[in-house]
Protein backbone atom coordinates (compact mmCIF):
# COMPACT_ATOMS: atom_id res chain seq x y z
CA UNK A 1 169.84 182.30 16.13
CA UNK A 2 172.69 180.18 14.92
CA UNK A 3 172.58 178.56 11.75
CA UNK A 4 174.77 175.18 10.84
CA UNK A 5 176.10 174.10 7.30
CA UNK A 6 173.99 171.17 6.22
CA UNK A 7 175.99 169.25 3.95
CA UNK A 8 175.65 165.27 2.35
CA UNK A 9 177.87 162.97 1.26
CA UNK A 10 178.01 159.90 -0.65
CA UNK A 11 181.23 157.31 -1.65
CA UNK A 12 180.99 155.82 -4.87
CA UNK A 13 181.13 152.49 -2.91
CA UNK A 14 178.30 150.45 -3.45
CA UNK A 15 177.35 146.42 -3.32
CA UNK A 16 176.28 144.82 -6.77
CA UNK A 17 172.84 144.81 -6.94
CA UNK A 18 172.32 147.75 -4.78
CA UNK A 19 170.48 150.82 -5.54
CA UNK A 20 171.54 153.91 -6.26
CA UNK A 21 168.72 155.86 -4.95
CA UNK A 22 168.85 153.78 -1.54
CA UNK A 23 172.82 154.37 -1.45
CA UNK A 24 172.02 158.19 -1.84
CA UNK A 25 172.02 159.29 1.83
CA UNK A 26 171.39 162.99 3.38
CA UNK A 27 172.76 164.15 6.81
CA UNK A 28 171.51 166.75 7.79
CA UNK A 29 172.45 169.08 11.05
CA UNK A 30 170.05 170.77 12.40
CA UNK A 31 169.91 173.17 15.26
CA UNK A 32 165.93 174.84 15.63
CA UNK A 33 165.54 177.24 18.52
CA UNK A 34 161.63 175.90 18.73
CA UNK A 35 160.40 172.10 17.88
CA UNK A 36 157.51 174.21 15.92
CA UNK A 37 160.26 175.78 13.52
CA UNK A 38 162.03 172.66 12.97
CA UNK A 39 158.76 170.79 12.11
CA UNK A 40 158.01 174.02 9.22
CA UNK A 41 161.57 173.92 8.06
CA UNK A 42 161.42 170.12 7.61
CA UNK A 43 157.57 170.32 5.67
CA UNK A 44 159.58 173.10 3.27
CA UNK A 45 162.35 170.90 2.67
CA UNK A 46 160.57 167.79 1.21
CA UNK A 47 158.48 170.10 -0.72
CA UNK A 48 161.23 171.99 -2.57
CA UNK A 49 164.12 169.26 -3.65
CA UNK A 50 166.33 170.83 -6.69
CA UNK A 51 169.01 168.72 -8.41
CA UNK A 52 171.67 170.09 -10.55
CA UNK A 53 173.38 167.00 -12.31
CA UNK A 54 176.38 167.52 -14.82
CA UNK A 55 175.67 165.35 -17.85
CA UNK A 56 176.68 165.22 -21.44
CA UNK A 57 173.93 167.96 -22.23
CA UNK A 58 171.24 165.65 -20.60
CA UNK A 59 169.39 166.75 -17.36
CA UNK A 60 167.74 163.71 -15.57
CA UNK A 61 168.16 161.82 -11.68
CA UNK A 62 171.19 160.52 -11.45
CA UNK A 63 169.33 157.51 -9.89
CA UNK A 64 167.78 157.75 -13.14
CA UNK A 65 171.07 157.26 -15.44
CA UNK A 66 172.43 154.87 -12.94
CA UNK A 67 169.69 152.69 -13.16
CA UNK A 68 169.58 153.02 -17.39
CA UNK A 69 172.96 151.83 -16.82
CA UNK A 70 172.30 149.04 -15.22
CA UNK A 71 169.62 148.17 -17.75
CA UNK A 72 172.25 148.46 -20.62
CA UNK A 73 174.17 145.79 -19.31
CA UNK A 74 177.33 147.85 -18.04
CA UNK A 75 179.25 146.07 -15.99
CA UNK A 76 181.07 147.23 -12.30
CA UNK A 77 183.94 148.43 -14.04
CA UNK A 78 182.32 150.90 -15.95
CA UNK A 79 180.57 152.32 -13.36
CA UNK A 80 183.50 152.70 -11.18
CA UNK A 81 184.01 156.34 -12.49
CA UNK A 82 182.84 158.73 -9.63
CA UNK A 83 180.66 161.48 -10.25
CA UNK A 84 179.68 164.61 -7.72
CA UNK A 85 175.97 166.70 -8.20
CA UNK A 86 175.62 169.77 -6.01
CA UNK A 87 171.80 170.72 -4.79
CA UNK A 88 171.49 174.17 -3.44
CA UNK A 89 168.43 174.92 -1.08
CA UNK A 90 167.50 177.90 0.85
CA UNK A 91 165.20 177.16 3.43
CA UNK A 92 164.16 180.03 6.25
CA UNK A 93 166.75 182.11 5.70
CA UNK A 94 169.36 179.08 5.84
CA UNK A 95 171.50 178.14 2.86
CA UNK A 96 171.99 174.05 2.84
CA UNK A 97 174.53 172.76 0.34
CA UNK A 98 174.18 168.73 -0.51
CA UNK A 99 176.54 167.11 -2.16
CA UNK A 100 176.41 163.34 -4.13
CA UNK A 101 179.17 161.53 -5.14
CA UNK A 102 177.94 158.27 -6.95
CA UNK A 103 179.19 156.43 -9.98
CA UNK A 104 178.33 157.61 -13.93
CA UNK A 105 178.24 155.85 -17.30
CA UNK A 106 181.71 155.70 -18.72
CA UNK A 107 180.97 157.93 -21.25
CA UNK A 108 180.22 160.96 -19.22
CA UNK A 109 184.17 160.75 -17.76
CA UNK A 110 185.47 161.83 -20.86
CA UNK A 111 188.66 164.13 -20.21
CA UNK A 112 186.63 167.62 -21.52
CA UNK A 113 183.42 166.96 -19.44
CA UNK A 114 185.34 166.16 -16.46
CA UNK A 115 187.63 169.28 -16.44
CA UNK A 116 184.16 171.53 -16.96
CA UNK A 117 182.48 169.68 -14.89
CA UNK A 118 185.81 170.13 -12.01
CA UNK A 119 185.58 173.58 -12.95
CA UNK A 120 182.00 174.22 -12.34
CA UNK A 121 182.04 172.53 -9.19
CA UNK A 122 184.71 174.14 -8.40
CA UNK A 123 182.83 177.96 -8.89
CA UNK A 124 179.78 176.38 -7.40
CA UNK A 125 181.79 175.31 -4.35
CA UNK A 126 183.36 179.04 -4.16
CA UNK A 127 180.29 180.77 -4.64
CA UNK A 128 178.41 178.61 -1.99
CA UNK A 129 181.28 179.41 0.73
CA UNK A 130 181.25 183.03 0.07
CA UNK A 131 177.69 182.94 0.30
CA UNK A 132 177.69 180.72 3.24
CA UNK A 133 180.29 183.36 5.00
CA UNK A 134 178.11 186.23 4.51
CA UNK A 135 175.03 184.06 5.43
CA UNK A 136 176.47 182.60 8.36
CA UNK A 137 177.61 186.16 9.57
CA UNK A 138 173.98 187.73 9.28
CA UNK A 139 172.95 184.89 11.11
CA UNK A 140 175.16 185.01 13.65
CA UNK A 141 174.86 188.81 14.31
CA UNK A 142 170.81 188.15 14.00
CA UNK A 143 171.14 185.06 16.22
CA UNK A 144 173.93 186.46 18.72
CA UNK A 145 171.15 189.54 19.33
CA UNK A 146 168.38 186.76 19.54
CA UNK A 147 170.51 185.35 22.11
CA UNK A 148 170.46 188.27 24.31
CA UNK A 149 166.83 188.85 23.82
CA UNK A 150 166.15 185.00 24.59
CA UNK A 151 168.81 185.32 27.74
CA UNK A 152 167.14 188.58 28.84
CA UNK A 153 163.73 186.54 28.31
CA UNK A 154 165.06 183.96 30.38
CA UNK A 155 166.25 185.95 32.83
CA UNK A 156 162.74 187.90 32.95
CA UNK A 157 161.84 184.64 33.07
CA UNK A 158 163.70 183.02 35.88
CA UNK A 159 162.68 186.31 38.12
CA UNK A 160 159.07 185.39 36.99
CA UNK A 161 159.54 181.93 37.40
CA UNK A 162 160.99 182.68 41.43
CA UNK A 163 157.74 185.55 42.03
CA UNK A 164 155.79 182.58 40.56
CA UNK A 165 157.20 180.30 42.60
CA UNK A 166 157.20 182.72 45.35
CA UNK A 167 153.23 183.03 45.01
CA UNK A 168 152.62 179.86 44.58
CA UNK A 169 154.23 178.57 47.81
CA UNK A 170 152.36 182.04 49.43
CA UNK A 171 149.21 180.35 47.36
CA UNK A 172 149.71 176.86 48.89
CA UNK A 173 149.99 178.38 52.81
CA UNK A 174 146.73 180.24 52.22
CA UNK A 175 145.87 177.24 50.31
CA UNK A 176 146.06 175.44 53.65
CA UNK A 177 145.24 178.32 55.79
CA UNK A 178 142.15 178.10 54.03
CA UNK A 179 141.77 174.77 53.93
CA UNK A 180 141.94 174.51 58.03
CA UNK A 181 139.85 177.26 58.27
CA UNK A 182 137.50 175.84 55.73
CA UNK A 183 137.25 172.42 58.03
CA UNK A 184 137.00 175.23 61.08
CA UNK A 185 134.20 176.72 59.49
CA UNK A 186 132.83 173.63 58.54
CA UNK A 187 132.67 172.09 62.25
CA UNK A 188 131.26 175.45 63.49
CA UNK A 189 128.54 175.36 60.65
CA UNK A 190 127.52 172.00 62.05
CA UNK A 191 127.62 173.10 64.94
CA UNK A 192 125.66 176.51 64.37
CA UNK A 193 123.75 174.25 62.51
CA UNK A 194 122.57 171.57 65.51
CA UNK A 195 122.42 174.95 67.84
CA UNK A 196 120.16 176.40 65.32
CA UNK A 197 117.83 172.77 65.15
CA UNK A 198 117.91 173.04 69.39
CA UNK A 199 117.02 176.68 69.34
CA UNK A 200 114.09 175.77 66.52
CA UNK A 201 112.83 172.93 68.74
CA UNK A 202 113.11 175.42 71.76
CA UNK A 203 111.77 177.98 70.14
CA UNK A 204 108.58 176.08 69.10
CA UNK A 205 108.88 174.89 72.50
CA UNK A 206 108.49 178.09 73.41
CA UNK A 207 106.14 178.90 71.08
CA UNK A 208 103.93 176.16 72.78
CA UNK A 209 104.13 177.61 76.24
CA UNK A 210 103.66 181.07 75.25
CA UNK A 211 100.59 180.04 74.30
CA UNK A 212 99.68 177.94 77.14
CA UNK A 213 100.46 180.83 79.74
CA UNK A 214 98.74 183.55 77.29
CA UNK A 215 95.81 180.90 77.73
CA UNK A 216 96.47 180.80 81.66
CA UNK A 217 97.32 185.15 81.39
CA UNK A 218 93.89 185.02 80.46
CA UNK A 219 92.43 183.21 82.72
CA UNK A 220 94.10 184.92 85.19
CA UNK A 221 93.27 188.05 84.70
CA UNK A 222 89.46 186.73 84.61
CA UNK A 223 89.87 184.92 88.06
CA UNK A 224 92.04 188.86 89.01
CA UNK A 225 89.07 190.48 88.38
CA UNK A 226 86.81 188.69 90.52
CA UNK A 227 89.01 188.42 93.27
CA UNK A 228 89.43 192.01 92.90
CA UNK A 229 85.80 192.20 93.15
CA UNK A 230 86.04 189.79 96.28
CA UNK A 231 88.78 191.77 97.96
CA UNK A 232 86.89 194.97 97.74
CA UNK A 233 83.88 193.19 99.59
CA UNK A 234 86.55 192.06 102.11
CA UNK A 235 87.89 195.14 102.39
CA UNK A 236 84.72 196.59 103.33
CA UNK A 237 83.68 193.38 105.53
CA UNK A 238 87.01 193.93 107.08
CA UNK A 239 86.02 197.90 107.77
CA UNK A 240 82.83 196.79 109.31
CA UNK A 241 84.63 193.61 111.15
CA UNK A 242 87.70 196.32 112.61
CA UNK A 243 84.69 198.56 114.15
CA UNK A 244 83.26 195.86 115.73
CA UNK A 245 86.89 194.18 116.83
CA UNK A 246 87.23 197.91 118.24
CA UNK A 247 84.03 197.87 120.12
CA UNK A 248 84.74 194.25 121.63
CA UNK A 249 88.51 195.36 122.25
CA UNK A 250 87.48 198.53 124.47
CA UNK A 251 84.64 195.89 126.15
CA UNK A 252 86.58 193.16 126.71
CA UNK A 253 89.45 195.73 128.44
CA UNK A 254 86.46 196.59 130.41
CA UNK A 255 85.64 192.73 131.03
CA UNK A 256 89.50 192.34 132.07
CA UNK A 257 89.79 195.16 134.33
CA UNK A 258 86.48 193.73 135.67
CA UNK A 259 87.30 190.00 135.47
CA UNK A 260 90.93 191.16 137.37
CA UNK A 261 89.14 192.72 139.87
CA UNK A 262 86.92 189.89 140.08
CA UNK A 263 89.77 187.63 140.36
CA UNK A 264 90.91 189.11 143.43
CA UNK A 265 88.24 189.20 145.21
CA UNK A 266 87.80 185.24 144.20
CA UNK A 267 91.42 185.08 145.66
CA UNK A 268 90.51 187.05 149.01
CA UNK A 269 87.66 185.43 149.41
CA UNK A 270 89.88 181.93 148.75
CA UNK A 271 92.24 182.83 151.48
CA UNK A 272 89.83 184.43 153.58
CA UNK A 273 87.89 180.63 152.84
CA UNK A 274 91.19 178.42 153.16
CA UNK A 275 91.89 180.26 156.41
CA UNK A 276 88.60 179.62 157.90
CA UNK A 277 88.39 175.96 156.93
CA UNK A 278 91.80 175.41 158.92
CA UNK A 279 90.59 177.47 161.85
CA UNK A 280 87.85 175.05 161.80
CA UNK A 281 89.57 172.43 161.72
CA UNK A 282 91.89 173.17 163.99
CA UNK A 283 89.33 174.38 166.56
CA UNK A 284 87.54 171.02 165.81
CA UNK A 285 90.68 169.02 166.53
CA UNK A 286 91.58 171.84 169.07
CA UNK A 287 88.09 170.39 170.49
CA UNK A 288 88.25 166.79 169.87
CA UNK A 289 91.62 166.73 171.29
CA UNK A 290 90.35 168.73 174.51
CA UNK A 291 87.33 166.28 174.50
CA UNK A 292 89.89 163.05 174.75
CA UNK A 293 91.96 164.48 177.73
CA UNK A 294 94.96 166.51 175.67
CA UNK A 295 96.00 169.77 176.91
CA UNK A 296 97.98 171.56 174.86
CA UNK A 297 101.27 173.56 175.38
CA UNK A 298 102.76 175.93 173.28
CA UNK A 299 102.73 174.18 169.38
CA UNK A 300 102.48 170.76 170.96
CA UNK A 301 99.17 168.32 172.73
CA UNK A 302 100.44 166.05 175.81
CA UNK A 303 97.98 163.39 176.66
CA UNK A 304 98.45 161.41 180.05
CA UNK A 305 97.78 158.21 180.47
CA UNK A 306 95.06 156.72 182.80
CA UNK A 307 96.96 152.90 182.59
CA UNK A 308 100.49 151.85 183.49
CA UNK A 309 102.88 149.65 181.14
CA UNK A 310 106.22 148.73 179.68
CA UNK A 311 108.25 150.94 178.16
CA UNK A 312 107.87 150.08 174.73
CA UNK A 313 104.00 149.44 175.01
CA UNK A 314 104.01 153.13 176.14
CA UNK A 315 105.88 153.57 172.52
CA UNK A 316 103.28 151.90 170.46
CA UNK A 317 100.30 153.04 172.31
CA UNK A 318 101.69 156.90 171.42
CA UNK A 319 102.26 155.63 167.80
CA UNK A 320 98.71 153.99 167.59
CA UNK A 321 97.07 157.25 168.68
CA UNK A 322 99.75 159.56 165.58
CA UNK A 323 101.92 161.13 168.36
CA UNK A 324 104.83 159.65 170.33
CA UNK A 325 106.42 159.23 173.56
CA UNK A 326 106.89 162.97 174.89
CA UNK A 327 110.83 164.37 174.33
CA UNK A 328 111.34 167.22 176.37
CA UNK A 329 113.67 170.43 174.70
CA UNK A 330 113.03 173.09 177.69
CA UNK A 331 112.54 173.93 181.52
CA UNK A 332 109.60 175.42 181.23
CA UNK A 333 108.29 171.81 178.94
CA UNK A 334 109.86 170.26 181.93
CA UNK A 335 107.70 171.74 184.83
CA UNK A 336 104.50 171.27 182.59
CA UNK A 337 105.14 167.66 182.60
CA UNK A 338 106.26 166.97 186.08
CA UNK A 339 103.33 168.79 187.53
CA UNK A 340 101.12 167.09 184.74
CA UNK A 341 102.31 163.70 186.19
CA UNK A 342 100.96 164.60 189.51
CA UNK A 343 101.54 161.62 191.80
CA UNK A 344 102.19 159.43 189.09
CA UNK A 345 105.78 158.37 187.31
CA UNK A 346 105.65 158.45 183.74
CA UNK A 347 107.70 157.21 181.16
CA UNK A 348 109.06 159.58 178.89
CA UNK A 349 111.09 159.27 175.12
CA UNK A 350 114.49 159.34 176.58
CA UNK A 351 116.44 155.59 175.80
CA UNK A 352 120.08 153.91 176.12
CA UNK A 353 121.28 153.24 172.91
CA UNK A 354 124.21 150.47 173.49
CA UNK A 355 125.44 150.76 170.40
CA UNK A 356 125.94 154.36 170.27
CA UNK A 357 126.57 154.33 174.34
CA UNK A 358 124.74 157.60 175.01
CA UNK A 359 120.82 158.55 176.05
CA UNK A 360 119.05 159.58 172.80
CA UNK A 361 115.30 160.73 172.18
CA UNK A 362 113.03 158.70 170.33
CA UNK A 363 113.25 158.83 166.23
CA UNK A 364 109.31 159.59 166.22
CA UNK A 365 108.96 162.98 166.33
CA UNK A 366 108.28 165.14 163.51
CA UNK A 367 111.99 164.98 162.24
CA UNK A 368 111.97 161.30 162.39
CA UNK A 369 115.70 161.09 163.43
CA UNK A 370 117.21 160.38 166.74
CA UNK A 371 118.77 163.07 168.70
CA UNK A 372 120.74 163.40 172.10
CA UNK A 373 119.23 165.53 174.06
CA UNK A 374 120.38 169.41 174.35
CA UNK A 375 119.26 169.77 177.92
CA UNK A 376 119.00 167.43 180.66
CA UNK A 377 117.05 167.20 183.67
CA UNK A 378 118.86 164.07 185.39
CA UNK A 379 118.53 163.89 189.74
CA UNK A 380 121.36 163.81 191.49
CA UNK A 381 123.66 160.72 190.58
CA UNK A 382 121.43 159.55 187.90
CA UNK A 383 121.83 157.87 185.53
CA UNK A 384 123.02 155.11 187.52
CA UNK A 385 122.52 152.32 184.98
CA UNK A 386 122.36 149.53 188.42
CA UNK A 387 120.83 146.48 186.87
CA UNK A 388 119.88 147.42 183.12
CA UNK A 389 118.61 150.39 183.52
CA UNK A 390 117.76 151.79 179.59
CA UNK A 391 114.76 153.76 179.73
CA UNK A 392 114.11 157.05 181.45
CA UNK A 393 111.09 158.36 183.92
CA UNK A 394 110.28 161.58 185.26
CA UNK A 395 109.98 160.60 189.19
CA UNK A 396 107.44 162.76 190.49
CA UNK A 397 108.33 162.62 194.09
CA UNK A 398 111.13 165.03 193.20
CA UNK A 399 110.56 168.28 194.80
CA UNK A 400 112.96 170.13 192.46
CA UNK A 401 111.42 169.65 188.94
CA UNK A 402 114.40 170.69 187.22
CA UNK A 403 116.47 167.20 188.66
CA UNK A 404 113.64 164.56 188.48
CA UNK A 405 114.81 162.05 185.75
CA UNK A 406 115.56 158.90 187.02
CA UNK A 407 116.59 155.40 185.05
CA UNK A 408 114.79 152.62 185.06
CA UNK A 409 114.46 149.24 183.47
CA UNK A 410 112.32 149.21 180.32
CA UNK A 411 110.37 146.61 181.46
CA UNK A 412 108.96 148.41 184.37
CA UNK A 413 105.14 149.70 184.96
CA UNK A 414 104.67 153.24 184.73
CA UNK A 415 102.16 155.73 183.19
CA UNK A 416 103.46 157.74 180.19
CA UNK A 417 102.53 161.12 178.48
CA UNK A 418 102.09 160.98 174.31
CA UNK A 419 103.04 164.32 173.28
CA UNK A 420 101.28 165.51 169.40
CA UNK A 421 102.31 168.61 167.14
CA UNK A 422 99.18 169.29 165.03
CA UNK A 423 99.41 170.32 161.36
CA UNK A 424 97.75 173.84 162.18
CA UNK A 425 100.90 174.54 164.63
């Protein structure tokens, strides 16, 4: 630690009227390597003030002699004699030399006195600079090593300083790591916390219907047991209900087979009945018919008539009585008819069709259409067609059956022959 010379001065220049003791001034220079050292060193120092004043065998303030010199009337002039008081201290190890200069009586600058007094100073000044040498080099070898220890310090300290600071930035991420994760954990705590007040309120939820189906288990398992105990009488209705379904099964096949026969011999005897209900009524029309004059030919009834008339009155008559004017589709038809007809000319359902300019058969037949006719039976030259000649006759005078057709108007008398076709044909 380095120490500094501490050293006040004072000119023998003062104002009239002035105090000594406020013109007395101390500057000290100090240099403390703590505030708490400076502050003990400067407690120590007002507590220990020494004063060596030079004075003609008299030891007192000089304030105090300056201010008896005032009150013996001396005037400026006789103060104007400078004077110089030395005050050695030794505070902490630090020697502090202060030196006053101020104005004495006249009496104390007598030649003698002054040269001691020169002298003394003059030893006291010597010793206090060898002894502020050797001071000031213990010092400065103690404060040159309490440099190094202080700069090692403050190096320790700097690299302690950067790990601190080091840390502390390390200590402020986690500060903040922790602090996210402490909001993180915060939000899932509510959360776990809302999750755990919905599973509570499920859970006694839960709770509720637990009970409700151990309540409904229960009755259950009563309502188990007696259908148990009503299956088991099923069961053994159903045992006694299968040996009777057996026994009806294996009589009913027996009904079947005899209801099956049964039901053919219904149907035999149906046809066997249908067929002898149209034989009768065939035979009865078979009869009626032979009982009104029809003969019958093949599939077909031909009915002559007794009367003679038009044409078309011939038509309607046949119509009137279900047949139609006879149409003629073979020889062996033909020679039925013509010896039928006797003596007699008849008309038959062969007609001119101007439109169509050809000979067609009546539409009243069976197939209800008209129809040329596939064979003809026309006499020699006929038809003629000599005055309006539409309608066809089978001329009975003909010797040759085959060629006895014969055109005549429609208008004319003749007999005619109604051919039928019964629905049993």
């Amino acid at each position: 630690m380095t120490s500094t010379l501490q050293v006040a001065e004072h000119d023998g220049s003062q104002d009239e009227g002035s105090s000594p003791k406020k013109n007395r001034d101390v500057w000290r220079g100090v240099r403390p390597p703590q505030i708490a050292e400076y502050d003990t060193l400067k407690k120590e120092k007002s507590s220990t003030k020494h004063f060596w004043e030079f004075q003609s065998g008299v030891s007192a303030p000089l304030t105090g002699m300056d201010s008896g010199a005032d009150e013996r009337g001396l005037d400026n002039r006789h103060t104007a004699h400078t004077h110089t008081a030395v005050h050695t201290q030794t505070v902490s190890g630090d020697l502090m030399i202060i030196v006053f200069s101020g104005s004495y009586p006249r009496w104390v600058t007598s030649p003698g006195v002054a040269a001691l007094i020169l002298f003394l100073l003059c030893i006291l000044l010597l010793a206090g600079i060898i002894g502020l040498s050797v001071h000031y080099i213990k010092v400065s070898s103690h404060y040159n090593s309490d440099y190094n220890d202080f700069t090692e310090e403050r190096n320790l300290l700097k690299v302690s300083y950067n790990n601190m600071t080091e840390e502390r930035n390390q200590l402020k991420a986690s500060y903040n790591n922790m602090t996210e994760e402490r909001d993180q954990l915060k939000a899932s705590y509510n959360n776990l916390t809302e999750e755990r007040d919905q599973l509570e309120a499920s859970h006694n939820q839960l709770m509720e219907e637990r009970d409700q189906l151990k309540a409904s288990h229960n009755q259950l398992m009563e309502e188990r047991d007696q259908l148990k105990a009503s299956y088991n009488n099923f069961i053994e209705e159903r045992d006694q209900l299968k040996a009777s379904y057996n026994n009806l099964t294996e009589e009913r096949d027996q009904l079947e087979a005899s209801h099956i026969q049964m039901m053919e011999e219904r149907d035999q005897l149906k046809a066997s009945y249908n067929n002898f209900i149209e034989e009768r009524d065939q035979l009865n029309e078979t009869l009626h018919l032979w009982n009104s004059g029809w003969i019958k030919f093949g599939s077909s009834w031909y009915l002559l008539s007794d009367q003679k008339n038009t044409w078309t009155a011939s038509r309607e008559d046949c119509l009137k009585r279900g047949a139609h004017l006879v149409i003629i589709n073979s020889e062996a038809e033909q020679r039925l008819l013509h010896g039928l007809s006797g003596s007699r000319n008849t008309h038959i359902g062969l007609h001119f069709i101007k439109m169509e300019k050809t000979w067609m058969w009546v539409d009243d037949g069976p197939s209800r259409k008209s129809s040329t006719p596939d064979i003809t039976f026309w006499d020699y030259g006929e038809p003629n067609n000599s005055g309006g000649e539409d309608c066809a006759e089978i001329v009975t005078m003909k010797t040759y059956p085959l060629k006895s057709w014969n055109d005549i108007p429609c208008t004319q008398m003749n007999n005619w022959v109604c051919e039928m076709t019964t629905s049993g044909e």
